[in-house]
C-alpha atoms as a PDB file:
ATOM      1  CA  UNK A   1     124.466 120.427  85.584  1.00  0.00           C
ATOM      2  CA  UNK A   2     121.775 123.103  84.235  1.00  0.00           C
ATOM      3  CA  UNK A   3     122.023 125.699  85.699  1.00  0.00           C
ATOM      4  CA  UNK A   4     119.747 128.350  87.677  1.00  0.00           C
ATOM      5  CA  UNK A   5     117.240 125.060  88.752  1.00  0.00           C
ATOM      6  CA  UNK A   6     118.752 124.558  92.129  1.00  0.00           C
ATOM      7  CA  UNK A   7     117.529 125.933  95.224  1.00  0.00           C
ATOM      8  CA  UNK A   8     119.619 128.349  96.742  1.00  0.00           C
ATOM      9  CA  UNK A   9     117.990 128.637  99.990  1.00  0.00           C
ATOM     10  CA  UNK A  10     119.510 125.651 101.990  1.00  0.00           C
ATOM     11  CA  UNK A  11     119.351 126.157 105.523  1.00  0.00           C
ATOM     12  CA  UNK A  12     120.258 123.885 108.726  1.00  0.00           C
ATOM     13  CA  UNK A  13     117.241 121.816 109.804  1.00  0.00           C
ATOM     14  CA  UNK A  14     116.832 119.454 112.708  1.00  0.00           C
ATOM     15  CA  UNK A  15     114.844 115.821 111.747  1.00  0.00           C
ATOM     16  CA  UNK A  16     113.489 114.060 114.780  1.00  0.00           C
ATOM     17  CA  UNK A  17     112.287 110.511 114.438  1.00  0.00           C
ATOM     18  CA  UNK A  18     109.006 110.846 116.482  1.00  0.00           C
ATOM     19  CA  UNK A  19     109.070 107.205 117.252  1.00  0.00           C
ATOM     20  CA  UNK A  20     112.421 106.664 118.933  1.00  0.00           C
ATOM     21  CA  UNK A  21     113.053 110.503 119.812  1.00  0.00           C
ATOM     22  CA  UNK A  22     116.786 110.726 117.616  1.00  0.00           C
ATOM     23  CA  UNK A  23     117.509 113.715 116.326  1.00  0.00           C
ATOM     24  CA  UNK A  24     120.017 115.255 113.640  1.00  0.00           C
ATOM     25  CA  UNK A  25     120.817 118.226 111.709  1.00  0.00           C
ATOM     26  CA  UNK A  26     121.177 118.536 107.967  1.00  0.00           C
ATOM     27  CA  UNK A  27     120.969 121.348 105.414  1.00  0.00           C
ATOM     28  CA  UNK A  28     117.232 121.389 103.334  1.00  0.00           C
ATOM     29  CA  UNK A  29     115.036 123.676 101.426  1.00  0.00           C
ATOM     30  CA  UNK A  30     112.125 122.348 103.175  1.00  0.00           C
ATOM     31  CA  UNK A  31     109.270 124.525 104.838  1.00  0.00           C
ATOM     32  CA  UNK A  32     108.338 123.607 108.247  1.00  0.00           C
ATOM     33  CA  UNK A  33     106.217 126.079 111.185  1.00  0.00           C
ATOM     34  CA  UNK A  34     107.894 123.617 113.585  1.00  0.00           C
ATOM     35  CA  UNK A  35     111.084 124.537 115.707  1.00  0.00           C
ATOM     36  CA  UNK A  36     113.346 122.480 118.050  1.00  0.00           C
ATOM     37  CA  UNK A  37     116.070 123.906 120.593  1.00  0.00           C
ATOM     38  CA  UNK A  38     119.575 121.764 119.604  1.00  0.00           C
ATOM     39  CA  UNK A  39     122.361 122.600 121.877  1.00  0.00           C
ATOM     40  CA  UNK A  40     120.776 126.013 122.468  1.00  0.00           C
ATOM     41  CA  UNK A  41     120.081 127.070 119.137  1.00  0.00           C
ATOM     42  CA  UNK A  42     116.616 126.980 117.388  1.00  0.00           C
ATOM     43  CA  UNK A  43     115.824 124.841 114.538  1.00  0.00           C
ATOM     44  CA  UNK A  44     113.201 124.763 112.075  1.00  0.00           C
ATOM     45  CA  UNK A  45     112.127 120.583 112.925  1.00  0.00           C
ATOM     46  CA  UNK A  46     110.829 117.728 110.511  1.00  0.00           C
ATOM     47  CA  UNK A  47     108.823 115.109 112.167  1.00  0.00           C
ATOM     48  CA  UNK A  48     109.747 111.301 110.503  1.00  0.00           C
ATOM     49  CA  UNK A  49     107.262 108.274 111.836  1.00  0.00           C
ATOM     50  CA  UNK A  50     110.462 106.125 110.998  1.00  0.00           C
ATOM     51  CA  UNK A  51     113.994 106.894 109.613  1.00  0.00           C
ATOM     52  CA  UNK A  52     117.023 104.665 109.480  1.00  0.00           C
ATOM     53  CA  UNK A  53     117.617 105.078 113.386  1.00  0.00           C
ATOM     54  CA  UNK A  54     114.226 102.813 113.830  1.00  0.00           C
ATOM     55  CA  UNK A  55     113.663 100.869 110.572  1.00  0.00           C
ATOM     56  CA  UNK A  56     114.398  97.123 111.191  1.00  0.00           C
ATOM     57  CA  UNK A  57     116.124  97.068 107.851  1.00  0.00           C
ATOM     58  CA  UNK A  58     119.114  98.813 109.097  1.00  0.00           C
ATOM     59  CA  UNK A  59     118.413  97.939 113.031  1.00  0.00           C
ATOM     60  CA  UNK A  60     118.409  94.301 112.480  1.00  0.00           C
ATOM     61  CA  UNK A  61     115.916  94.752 115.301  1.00  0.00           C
ATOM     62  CA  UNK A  62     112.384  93.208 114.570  1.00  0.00           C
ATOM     63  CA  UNK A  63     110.382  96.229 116.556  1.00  0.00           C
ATOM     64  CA  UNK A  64     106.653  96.769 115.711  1.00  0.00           C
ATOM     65  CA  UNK A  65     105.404 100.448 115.487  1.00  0.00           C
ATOM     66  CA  UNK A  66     101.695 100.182 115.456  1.00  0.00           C
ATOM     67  CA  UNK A  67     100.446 104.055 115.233  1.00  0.00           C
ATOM     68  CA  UNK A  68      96.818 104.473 115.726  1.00  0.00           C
ATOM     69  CA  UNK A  69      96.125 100.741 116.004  1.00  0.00           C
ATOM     70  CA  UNK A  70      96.137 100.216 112.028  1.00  0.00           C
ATOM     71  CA  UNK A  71      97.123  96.515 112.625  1.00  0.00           C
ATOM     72  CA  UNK A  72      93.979  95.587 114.459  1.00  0.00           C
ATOM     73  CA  UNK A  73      91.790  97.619 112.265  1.00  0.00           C
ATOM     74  CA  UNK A  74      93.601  95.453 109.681  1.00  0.00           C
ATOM     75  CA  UNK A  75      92.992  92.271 110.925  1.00  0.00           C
ATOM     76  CA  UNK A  76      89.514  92.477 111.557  1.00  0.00           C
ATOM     77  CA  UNK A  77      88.655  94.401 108.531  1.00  0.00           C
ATOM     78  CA  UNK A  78      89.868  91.021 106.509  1.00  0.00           C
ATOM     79  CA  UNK A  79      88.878  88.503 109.229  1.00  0.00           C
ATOM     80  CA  UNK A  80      85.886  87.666 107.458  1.00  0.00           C
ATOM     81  CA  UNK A  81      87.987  86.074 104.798  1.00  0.00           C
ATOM     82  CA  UNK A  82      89.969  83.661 106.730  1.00  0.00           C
ATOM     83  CA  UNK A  83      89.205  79.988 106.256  1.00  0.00           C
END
């Protein structure tokens, strides 16, 4: 590995999938202004719309997340094509 083009900076963050509410801690460089309180320590927080905890890939659960009604805008944006 080079050498001097790794961040050294890692700290531990909490990720919170926003659509099931799970929540874990890893180590990241990332920059966040949000915070969580984990077992009585504050974290700096990532919000996720979906992670592995809530995908249906990895569920096996068919679960439909529809955030700001983008399916219905969908549907009748292209219901003018239907036959």
């Amino acid at each position: 590995m080079r050498k001097g083009i790794h961040p050294e900076d890692y700290r531990v963050v909490a990720f919170k999938d926003m659509s099931n509410g799970e929540t874990w801690l890893t180590k990241s460089t990332i920059e966040t202004k949000d915070t969580i309180e984990v077992d009585g320590t504050e974290y700096a927080l990532v919000k996720l719309e979906i992670s592995n905890t809530s995908h249906p890939f990895y569920t096996g659960k068919t679960k439909l997340i529809d955030t700001a009604g983008r399916i219905d805008k969908f549907k009748t944006k292209y219901s003018k094509f239907k036959k």
